[in-house]
C-alpha atoms as a PDB file:
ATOM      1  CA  UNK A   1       0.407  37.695  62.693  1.00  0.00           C
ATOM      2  CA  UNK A   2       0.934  37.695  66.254  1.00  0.00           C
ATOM      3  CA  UNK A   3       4.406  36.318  65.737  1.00  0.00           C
ATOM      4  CA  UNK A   4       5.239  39.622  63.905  1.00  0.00           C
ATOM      5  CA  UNK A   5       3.514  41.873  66.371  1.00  0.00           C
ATOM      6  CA  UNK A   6       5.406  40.371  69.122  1.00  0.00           C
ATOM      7  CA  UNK A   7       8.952  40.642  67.105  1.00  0.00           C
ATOM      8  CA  UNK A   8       7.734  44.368  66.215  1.00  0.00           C
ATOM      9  CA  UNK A   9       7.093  45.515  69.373  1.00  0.00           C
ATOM     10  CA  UNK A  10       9.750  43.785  71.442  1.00  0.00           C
ATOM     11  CA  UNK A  11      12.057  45.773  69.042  1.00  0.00           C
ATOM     12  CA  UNK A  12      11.435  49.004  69.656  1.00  0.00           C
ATOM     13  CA  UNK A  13      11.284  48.360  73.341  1.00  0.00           C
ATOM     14  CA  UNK A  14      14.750  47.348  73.149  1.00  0.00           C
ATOM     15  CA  UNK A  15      15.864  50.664  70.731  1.00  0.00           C
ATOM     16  CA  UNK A  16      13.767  52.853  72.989  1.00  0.00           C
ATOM     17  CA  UNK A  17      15.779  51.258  76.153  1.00  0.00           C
ATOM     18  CA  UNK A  18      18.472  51.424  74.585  1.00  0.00           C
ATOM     19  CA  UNK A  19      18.432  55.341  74.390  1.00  0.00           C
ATOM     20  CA  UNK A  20      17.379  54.859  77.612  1.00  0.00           C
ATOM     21  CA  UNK A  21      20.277  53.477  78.669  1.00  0.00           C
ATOM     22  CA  UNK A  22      22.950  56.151  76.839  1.00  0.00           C
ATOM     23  CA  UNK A  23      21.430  58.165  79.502  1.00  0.00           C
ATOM     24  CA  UNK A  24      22.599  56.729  82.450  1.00  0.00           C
ATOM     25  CA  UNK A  25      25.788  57.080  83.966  1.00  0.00           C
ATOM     26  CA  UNK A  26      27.081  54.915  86.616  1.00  0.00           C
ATOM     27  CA  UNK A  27      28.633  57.004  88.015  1.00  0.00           C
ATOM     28  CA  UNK A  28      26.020  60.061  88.316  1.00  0.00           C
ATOM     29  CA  UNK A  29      23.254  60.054  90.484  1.00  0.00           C
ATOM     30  CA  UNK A  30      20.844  57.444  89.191  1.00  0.00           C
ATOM     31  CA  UNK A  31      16.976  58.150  87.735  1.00  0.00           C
ATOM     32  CA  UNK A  32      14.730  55.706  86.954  1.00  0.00           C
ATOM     33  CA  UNK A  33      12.567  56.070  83.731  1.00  0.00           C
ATOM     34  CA  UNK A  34      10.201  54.299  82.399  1.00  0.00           C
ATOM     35  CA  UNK A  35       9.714  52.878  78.535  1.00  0.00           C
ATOM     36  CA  UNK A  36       6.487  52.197  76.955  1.00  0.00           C
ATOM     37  CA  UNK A  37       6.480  50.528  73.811  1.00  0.00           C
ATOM     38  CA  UNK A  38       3.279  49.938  71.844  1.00  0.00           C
ATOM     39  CA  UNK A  39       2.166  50.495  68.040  1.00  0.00           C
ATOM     40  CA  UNK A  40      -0.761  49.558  67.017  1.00  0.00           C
ATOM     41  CA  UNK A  41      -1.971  47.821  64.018  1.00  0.00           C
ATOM     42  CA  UNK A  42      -5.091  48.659  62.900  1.00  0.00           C
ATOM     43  CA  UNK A  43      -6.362  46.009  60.670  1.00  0.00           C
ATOM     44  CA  UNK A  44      -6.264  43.517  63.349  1.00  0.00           C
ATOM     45  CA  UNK A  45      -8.016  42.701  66.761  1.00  0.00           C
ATOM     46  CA  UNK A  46      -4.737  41.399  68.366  1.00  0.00           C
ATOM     47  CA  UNK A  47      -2.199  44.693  69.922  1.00  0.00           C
ATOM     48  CA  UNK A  48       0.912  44.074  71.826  1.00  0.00           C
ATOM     49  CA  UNK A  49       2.721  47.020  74.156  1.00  0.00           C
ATOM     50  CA  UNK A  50       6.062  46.641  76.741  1.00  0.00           C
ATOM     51  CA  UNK A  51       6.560  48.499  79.560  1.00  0.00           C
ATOM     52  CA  UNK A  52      10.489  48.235  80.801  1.00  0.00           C
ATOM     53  CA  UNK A  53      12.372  50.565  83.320  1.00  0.00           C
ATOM     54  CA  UNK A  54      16.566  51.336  83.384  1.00  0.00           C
ATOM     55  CA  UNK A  55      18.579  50.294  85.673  1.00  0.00           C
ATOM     56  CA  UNK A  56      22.183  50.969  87.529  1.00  0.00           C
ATOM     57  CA  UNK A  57      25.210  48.438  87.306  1.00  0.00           C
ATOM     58  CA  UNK A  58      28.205  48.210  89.037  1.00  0.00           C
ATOM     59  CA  UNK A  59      30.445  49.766  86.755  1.00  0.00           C
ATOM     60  CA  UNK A  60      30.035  51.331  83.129  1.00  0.00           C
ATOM     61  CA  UNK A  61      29.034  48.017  81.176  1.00  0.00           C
ATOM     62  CA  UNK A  62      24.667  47.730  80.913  1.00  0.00           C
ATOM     63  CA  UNK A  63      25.025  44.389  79.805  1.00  0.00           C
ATOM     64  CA  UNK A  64      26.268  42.693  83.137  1.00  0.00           C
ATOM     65  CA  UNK A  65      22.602  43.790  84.557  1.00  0.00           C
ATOM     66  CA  UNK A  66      20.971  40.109  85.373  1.00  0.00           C
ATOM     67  CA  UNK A  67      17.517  41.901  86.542  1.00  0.00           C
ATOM     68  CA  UNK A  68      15.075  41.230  84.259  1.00  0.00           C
ATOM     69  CA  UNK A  69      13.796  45.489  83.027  1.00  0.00           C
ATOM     70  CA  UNK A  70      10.129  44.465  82.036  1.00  0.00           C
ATOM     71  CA  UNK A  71       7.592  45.250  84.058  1.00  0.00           C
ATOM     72  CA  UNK A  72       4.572  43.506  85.245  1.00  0.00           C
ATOM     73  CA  UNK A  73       1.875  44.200  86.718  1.00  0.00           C
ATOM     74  CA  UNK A  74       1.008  47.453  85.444  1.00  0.00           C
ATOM     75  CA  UNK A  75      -3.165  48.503  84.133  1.00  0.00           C
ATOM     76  CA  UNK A  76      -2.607  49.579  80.539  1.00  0.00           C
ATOM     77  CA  UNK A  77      -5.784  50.823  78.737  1.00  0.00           C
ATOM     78  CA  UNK A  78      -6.792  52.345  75.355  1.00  0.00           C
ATOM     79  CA  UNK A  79      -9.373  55.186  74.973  1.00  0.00           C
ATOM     80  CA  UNK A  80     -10.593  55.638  71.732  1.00  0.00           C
ATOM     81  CA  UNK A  81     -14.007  56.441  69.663  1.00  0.00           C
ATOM     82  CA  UNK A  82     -16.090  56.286  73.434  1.00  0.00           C
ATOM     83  CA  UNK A  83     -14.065  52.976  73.796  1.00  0.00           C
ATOM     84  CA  UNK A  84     -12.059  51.559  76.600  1.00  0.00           C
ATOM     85  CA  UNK A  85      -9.971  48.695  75.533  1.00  0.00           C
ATOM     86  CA  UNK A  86      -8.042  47.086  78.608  1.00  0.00           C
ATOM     87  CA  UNK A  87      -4.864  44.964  78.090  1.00  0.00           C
ATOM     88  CA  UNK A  88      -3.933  41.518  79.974  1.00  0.00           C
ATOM     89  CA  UNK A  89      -0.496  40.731  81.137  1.00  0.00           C
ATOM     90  CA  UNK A  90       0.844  38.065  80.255  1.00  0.00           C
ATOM     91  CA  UNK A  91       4.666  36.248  80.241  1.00  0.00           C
ATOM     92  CA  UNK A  92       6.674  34.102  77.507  1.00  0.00           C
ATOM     93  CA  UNK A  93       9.315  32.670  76.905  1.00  0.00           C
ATOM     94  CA  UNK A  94      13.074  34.202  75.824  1.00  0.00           C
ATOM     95  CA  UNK A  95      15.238  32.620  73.508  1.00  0.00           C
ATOM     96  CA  UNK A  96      17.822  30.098  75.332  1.00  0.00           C
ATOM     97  CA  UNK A  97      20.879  32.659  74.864  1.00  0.00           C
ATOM     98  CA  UNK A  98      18.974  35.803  76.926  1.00  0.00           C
ATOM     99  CA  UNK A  99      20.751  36.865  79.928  1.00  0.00           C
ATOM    100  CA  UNK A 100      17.298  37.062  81.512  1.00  0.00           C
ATOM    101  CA  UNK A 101      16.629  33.715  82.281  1.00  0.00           C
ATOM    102  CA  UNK A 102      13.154  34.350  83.725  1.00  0.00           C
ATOM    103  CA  UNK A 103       9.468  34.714  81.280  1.00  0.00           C
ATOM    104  CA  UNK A 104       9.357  38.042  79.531  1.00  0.00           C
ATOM    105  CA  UNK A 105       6.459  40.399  81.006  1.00  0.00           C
ATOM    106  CA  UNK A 106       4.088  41.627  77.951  1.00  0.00           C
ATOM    107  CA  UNK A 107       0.480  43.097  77.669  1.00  0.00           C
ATOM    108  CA  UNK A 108      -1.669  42.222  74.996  1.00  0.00           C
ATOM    109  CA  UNK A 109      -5.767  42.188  74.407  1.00  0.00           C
ATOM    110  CA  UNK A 110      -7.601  41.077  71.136  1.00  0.00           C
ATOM    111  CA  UNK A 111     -10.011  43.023  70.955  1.00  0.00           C
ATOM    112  CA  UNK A 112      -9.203  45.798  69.349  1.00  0.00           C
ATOM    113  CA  UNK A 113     -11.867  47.519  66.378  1.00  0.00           C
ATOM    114  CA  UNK A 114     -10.959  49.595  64.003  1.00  0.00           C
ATOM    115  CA  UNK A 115     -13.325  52.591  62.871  1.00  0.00           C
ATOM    116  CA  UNK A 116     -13.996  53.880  59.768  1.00  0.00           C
ATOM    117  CA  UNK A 117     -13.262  57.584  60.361  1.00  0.00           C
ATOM    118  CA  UNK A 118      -9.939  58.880  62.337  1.00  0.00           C
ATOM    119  CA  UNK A 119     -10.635  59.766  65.931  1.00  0.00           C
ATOM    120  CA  UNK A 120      -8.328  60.411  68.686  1.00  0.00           C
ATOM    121  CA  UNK A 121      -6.643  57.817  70.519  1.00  0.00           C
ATOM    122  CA  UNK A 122      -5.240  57.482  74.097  1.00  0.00           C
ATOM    123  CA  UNK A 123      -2.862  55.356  75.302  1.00  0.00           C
ATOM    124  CA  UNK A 124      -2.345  55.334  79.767  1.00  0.00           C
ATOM    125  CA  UNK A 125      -0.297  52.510  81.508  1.00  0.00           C
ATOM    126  CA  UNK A 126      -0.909  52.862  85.432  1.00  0.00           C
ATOM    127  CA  UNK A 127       2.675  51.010  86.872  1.00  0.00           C
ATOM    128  CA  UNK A 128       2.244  48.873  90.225  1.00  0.00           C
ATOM    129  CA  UNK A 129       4.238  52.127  92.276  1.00  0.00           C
ATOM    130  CA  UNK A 130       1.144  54.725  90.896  1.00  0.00           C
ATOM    131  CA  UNK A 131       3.130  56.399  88.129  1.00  0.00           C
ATOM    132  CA  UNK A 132       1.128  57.071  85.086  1.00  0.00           C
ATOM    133  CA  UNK A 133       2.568  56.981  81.141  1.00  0.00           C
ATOM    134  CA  UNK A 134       0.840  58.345  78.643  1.00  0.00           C
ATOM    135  CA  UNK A 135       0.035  58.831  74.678  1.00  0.00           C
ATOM    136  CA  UNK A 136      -2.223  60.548  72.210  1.00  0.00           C
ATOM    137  CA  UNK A 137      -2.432  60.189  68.474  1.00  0.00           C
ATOM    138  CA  UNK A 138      -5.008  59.814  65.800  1.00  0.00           C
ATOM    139  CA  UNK A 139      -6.183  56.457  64.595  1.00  0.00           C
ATOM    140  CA  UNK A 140      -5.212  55.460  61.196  1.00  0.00           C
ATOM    141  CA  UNK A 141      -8.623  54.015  59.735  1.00  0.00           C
ATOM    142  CA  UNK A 142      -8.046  50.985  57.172  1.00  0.00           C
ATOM    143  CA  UNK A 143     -10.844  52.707  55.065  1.00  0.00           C
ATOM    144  CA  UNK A 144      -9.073  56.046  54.948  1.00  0.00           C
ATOM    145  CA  UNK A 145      -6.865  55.363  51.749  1.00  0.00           C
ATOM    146  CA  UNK A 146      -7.886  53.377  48.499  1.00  0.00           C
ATOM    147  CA  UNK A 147      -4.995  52.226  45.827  1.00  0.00           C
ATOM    148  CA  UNK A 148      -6.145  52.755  42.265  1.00  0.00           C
ATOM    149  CA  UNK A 149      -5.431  49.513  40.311  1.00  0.00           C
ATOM    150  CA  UNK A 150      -2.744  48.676  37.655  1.00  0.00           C
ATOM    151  CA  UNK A 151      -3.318  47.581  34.485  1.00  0.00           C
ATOM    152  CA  UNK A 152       0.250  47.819  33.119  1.00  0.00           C
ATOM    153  CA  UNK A 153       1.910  44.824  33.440  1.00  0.00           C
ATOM    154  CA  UNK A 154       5.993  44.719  34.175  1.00  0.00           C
ATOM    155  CA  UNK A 155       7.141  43.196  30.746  1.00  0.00           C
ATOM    156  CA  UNK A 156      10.263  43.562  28.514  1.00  0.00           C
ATOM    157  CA  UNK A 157       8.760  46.250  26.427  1.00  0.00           C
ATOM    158  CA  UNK A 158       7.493  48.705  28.974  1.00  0.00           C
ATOM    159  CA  UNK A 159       4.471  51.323  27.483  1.00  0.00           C
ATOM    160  CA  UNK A 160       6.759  53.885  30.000  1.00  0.00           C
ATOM    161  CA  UNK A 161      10.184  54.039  31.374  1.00  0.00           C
ATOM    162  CA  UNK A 162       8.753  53.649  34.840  1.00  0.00           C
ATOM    163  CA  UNK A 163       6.093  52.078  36.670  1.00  0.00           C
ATOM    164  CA  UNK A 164       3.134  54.718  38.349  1.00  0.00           C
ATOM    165  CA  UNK A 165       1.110  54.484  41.129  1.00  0.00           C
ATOM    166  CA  UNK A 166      -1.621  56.612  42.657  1.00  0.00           C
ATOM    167  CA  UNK A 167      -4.158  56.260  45.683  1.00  0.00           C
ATOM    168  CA  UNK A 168      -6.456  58.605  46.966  1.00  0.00           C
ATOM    169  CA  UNK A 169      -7.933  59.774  50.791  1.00  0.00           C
ATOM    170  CA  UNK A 170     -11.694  59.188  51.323  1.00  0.00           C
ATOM    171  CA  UNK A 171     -13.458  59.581  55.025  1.00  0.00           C
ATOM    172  CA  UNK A 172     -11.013  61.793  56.125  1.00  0.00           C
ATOM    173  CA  UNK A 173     -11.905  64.329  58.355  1.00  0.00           C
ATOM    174  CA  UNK A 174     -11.136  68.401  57.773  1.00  0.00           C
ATOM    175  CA  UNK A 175      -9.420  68.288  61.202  1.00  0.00           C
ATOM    176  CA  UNK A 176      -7.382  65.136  60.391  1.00  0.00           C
ATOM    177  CA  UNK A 177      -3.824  65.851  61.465  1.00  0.00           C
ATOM    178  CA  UNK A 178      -3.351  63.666  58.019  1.00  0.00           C
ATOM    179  CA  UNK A 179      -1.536  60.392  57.187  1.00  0.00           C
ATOM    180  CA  UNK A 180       1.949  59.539  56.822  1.00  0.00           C
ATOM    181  CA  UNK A 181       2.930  57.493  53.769  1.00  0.00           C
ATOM    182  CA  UNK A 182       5.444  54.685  53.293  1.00  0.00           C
ATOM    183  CA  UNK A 183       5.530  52.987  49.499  1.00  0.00           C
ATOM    184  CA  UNK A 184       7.014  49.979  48.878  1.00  0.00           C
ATOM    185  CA  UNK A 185       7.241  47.213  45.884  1.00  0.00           C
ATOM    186  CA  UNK A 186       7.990  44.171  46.575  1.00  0.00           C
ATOM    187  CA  UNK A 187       9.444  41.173  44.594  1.00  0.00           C
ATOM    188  CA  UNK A 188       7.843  37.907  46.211  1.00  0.00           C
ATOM    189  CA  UNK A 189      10.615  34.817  45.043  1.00  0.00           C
ATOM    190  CA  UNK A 190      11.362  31.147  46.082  1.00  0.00           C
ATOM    191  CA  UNK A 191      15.044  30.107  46.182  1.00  0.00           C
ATOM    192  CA  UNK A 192      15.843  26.130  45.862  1.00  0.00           C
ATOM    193  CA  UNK A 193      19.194  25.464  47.798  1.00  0.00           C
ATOM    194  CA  UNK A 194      19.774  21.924  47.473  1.00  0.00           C
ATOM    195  CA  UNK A 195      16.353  20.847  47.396  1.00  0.00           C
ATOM    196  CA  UNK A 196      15.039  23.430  50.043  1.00  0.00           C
ATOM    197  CA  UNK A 197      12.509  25.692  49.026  1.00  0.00           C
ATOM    198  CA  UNK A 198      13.235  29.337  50.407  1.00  0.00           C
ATOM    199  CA  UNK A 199      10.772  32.058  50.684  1.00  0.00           C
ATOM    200  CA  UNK A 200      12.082  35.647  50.315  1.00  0.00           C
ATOM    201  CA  UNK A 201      11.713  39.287  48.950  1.00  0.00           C
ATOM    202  CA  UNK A 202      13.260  41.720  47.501  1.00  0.00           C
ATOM    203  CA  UNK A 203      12.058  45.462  47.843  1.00  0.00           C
ATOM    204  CA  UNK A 204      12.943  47.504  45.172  1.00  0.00           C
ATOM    205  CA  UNK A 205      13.640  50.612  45.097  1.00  0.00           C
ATOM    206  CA  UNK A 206      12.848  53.695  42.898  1.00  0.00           C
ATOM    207  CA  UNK A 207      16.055  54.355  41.143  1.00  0.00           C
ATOM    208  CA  UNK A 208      19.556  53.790  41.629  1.00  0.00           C
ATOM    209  CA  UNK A 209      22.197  56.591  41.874  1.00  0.00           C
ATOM    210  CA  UNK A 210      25.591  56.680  40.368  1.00  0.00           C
ATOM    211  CA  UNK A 211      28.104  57.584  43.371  1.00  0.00           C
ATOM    212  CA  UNK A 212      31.981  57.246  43.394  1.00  0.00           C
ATOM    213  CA  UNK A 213      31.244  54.271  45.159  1.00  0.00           C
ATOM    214  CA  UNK A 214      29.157  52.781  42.382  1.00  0.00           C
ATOM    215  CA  UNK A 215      25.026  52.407  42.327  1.00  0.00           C
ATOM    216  CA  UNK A 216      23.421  52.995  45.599  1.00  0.00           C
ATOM    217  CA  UNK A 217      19.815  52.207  45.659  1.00  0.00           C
ATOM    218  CA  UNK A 218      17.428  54.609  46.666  1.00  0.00           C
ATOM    219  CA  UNK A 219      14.293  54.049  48.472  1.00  0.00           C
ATOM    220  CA  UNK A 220      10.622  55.653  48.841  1.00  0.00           C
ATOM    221  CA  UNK A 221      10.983  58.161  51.672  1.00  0.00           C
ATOM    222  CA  UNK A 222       8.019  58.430  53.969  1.00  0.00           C
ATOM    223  CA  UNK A 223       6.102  61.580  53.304  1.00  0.00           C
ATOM    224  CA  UNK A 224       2.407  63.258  54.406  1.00  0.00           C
ATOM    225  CA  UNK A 225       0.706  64.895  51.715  1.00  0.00           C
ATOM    226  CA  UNK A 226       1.814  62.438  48.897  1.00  0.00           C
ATOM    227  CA  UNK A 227      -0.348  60.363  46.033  1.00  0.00           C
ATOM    228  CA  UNK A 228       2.068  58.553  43.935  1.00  0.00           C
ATOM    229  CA  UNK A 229       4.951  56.885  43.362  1.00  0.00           C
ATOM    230  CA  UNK A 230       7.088  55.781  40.762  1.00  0.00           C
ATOM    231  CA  UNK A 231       9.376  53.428  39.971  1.00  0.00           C
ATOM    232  CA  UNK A 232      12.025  53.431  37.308  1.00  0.00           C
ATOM    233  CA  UNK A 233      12.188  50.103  35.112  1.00  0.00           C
ATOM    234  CA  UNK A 234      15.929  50.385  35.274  1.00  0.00           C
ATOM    235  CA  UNK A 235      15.592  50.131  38.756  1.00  0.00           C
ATOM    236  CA  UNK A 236      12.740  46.740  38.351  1.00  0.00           C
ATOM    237  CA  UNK A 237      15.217  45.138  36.352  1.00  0.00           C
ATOM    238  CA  UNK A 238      18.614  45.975  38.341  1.00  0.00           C
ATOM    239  CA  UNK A 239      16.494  44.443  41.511  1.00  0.00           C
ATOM    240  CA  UNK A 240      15.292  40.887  39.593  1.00  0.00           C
ATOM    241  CA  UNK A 241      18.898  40.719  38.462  1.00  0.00           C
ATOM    242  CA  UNK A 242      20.236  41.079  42.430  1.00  0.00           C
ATOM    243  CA  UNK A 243      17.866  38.482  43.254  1.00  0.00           C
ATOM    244  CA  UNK A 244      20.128  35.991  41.949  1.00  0.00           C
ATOM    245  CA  UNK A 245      23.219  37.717  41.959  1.00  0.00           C
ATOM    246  CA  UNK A 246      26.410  35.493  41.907  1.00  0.00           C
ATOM    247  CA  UNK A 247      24.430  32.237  41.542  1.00  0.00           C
ATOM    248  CA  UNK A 248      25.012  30.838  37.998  1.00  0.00           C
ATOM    249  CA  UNK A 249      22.044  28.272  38.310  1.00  0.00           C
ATOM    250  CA  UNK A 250      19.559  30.891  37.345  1.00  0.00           C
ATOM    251  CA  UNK A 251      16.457  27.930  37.413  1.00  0.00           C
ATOM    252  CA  UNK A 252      17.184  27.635  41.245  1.00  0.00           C
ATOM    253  CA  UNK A 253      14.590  30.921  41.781  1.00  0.00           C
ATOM    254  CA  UNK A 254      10.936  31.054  40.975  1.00  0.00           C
ATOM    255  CA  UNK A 255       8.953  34.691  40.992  1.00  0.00           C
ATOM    256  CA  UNK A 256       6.095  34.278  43.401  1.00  0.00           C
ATOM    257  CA  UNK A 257       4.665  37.524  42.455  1.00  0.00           C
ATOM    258  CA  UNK A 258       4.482  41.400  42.865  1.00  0.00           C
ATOM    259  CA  UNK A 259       2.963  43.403  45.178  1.00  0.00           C
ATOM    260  CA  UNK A 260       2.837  47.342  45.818  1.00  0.00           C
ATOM    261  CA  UNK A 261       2.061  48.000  49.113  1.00  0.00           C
ATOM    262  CA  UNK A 262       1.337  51.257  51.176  1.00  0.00           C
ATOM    263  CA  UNK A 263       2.426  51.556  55.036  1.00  0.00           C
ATOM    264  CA  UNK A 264      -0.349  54.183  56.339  1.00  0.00           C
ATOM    265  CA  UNK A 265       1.166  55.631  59.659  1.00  0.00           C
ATOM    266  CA  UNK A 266       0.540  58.480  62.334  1.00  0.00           C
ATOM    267  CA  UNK A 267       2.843  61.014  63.257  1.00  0.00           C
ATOM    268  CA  UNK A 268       4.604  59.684  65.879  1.00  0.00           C
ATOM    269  CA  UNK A 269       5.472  56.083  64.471  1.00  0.00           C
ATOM    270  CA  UNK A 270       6.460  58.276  61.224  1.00  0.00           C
ATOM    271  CA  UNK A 271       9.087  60.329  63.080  1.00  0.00           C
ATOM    272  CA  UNK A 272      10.603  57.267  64.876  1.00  0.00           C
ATOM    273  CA  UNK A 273      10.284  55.167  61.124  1.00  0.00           C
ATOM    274  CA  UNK A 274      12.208  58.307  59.093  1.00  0.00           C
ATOM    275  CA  UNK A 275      14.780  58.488  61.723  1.00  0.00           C
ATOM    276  CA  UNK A 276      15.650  54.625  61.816  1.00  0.00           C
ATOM    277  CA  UNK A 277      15.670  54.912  57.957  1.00  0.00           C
ATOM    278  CA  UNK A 278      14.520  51.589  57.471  1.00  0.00           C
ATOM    279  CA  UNK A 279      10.918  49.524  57.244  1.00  0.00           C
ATOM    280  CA  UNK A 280       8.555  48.310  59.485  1.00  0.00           C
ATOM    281  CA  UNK A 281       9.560  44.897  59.342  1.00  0.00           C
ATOM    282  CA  UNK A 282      12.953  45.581  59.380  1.00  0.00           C
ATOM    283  CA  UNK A 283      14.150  47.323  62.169  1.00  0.00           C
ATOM    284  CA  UNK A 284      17.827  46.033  63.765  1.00  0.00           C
ATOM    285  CA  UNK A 285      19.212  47.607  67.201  1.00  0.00           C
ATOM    286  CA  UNK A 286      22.355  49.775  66.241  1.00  0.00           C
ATOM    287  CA  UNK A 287      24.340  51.461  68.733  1.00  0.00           C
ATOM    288  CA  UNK A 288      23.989  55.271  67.863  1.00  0.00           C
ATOM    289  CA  UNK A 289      19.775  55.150  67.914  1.00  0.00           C
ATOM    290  CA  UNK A 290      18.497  58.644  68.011  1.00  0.00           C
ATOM    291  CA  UNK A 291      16.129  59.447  71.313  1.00  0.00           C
ATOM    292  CA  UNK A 292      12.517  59.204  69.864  1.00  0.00           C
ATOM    293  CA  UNK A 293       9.875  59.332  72.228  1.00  0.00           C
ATOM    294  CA  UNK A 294       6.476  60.693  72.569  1.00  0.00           C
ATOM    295  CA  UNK A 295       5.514  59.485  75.827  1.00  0.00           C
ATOM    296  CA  UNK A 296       4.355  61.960  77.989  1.00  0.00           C
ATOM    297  CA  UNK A 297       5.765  60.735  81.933  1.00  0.00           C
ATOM    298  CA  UNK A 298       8.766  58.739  80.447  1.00  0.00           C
ATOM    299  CA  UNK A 299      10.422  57.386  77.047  1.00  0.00           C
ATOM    300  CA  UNK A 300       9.077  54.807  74.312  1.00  0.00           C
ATOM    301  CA  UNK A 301       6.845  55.100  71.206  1.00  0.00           C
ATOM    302  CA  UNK A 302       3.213  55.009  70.656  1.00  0.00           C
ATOM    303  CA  UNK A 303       1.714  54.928  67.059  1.00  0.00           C
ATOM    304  CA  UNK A 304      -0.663  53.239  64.918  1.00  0.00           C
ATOM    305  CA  UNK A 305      -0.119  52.076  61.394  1.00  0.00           C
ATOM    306  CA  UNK A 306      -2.135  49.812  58.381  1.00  0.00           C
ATOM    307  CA  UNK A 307      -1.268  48.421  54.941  1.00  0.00           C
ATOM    308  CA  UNK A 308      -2.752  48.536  52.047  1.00  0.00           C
ATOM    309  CA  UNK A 309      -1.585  46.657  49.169  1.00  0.00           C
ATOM    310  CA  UNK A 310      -2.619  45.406  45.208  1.00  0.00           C
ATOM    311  CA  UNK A 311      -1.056  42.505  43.298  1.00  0.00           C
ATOM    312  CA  UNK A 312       1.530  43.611  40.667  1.00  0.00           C
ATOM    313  CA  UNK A 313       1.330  41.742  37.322  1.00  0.00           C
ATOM    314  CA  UNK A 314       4.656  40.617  36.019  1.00  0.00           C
ATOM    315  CA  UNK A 315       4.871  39.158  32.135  1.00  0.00           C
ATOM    316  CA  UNK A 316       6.677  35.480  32.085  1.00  0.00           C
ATOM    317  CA  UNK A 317       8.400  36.582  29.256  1.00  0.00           C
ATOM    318  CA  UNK A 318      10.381  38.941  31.964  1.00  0.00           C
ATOM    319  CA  UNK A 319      10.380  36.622  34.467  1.00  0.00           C
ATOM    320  CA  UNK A 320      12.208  34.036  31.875  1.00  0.00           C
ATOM    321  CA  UNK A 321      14.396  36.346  30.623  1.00  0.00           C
ATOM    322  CA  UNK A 322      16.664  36.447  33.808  1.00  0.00           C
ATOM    323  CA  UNK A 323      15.972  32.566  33.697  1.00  0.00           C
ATOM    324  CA  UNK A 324      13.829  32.751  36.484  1.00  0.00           C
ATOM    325  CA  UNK A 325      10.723  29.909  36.587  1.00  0.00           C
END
């Protein structure tokens, strides 16, 4: 869990600096800003949040900068339901092939509590030169969303041509600025290549739409507002099929299981999430990222987000007919 935070947040830290640094030119007169990167996750005590600065180079190229960009020292605190929840510094380690040679700064506390009701919550990191960056949103409760159960399993002979799911708000507030919504279903599978078990997934998406350039999959969109989703068994069946696509040794893969899972998410993290047009656990650094920020005193993201999730069931007959185990 913490491993994931820490890959999570690290990430957009780097895409937020990155926009950060399309805005500097070496050759202008240089401003330092300041990124703050945190989003919290709401159905665990342990948070995560960076807080780097840009920098100038000798020339146009970023990447010859050798001065490590994350700062330390800073007092970063959360303010939320008559709470104050104050973060530690800490340093680890980069990976061998960083051109920062040094420990990585980070602030983390595990003590985080969820509520059950949405109330306001603050984010303020105090840097060691007085400057003050700041954040409000509204905390995603893990109790503010149910998921009502499926008892249609995915089979050969499908009772409907797609496969329906619904969820519902409860302990919502009538002043709730309201929840974002991310669906997802996901294909849980084990690959054996040569005698190494593989875990991996495959996210599936709701249909698949003829183009000139053939079938292009499209995926759930994140909305506000919605309670349902659907997904066409074309598309169910296209997706098992890909999971072995190419391989002729169809026994090789075993179906773990299938889950549908809901990404609950604030308004900020769902405006950074829609533009990056990809999923919370896949994000990837790309060299045209949009400016998203909604720190008040500099640049970065701050957010909060939960899952909530059931278990799929999938028939063996279907699993065995793409000579899956």
């Amino acid at each position: 869990m913490k491993k994931t935070f820490l890959a999570f947040i690290l990430t957009v830290s780097a895409l937020a600096f990155l926009s950060c640094e399309d805005q500097v030119n070496p050759k202008a007169d240089f401003e330092e800003v300041y990124v703050l990167s945190c989003i919290i996750r709401t159905d665990t005590t342990y948070q995560i949040a960076t807080i780097s600065r840009s920098y100038d180079v000798n020339g146009f190229d970023p990447t010859t900068n050798s001065a490590d960009p994350f700062i330390k020292g800073a007092k970063i605190k959360l303010f939320y339901d008559n709470k104050v929840v104050e973060f530690r510094d800490t340093a680890i380690a980069r990976d061998a092939d960083s051109r920062y040679k040094a420990p990585m700064n980070i602030y983390y506390t595990n003590k985080f509590i969820s509520t059950s009701l949405p109330v306001a919550l603050r984010i303020e990191a105090t840097l060691p030169n007085g400057k003050v960056l700041s954040a409000s949103s509204e905390l995603i409760s893990i109790y503010s969303v149910y998921i009502n159960s499926l008892n249609v399993p995915i089979s050969s002979n499908p009772l409907s041509s797609k496969l329906n799911f619904t969820w519902g708000e409860w302990m919502l507030t009538p002043n709730s600025k309201g929840v974002y919504y991310a669906p997802e279903l996901v294909i849980f599978y084990t690959q054996d290549k040569g005698g190494v078990k593989i875990k991996k997934q495959k996210k599936v998406p709701v249909f698949y739409a003829n183009t000139t350039s053939g079938l292009l999959p499209i995926y759930p969109q994140i909305q506000a507002g919605i309670k349902s989703a659907a997904f066409e068994m074309d598309a169910i069946n296209r997706a098992m099929a890909e999971i072995s696509d190419g391989e002729p040794q169809k026994s090789n893969y075993k179906i773990d299981g299938v889950v549908f899972r809901l990404l609950l998410m604030d308004a900020g993290l769902a405006s950074y999430y829609s533009l990056q047009k990809t999923f919370l656990d896949e994000f990837s650094v790309r060299v045209n990222q949009p400016d998203v920020t909604n720190i008040n005193g500099g640049l970065g993201v701050f957010g909060n987000y939960t899952i909530k999730q059931i278990n799929v069931e999938i028939a063996r007959e279907y699993i065995n007919s793409f000579g899956y185990n």
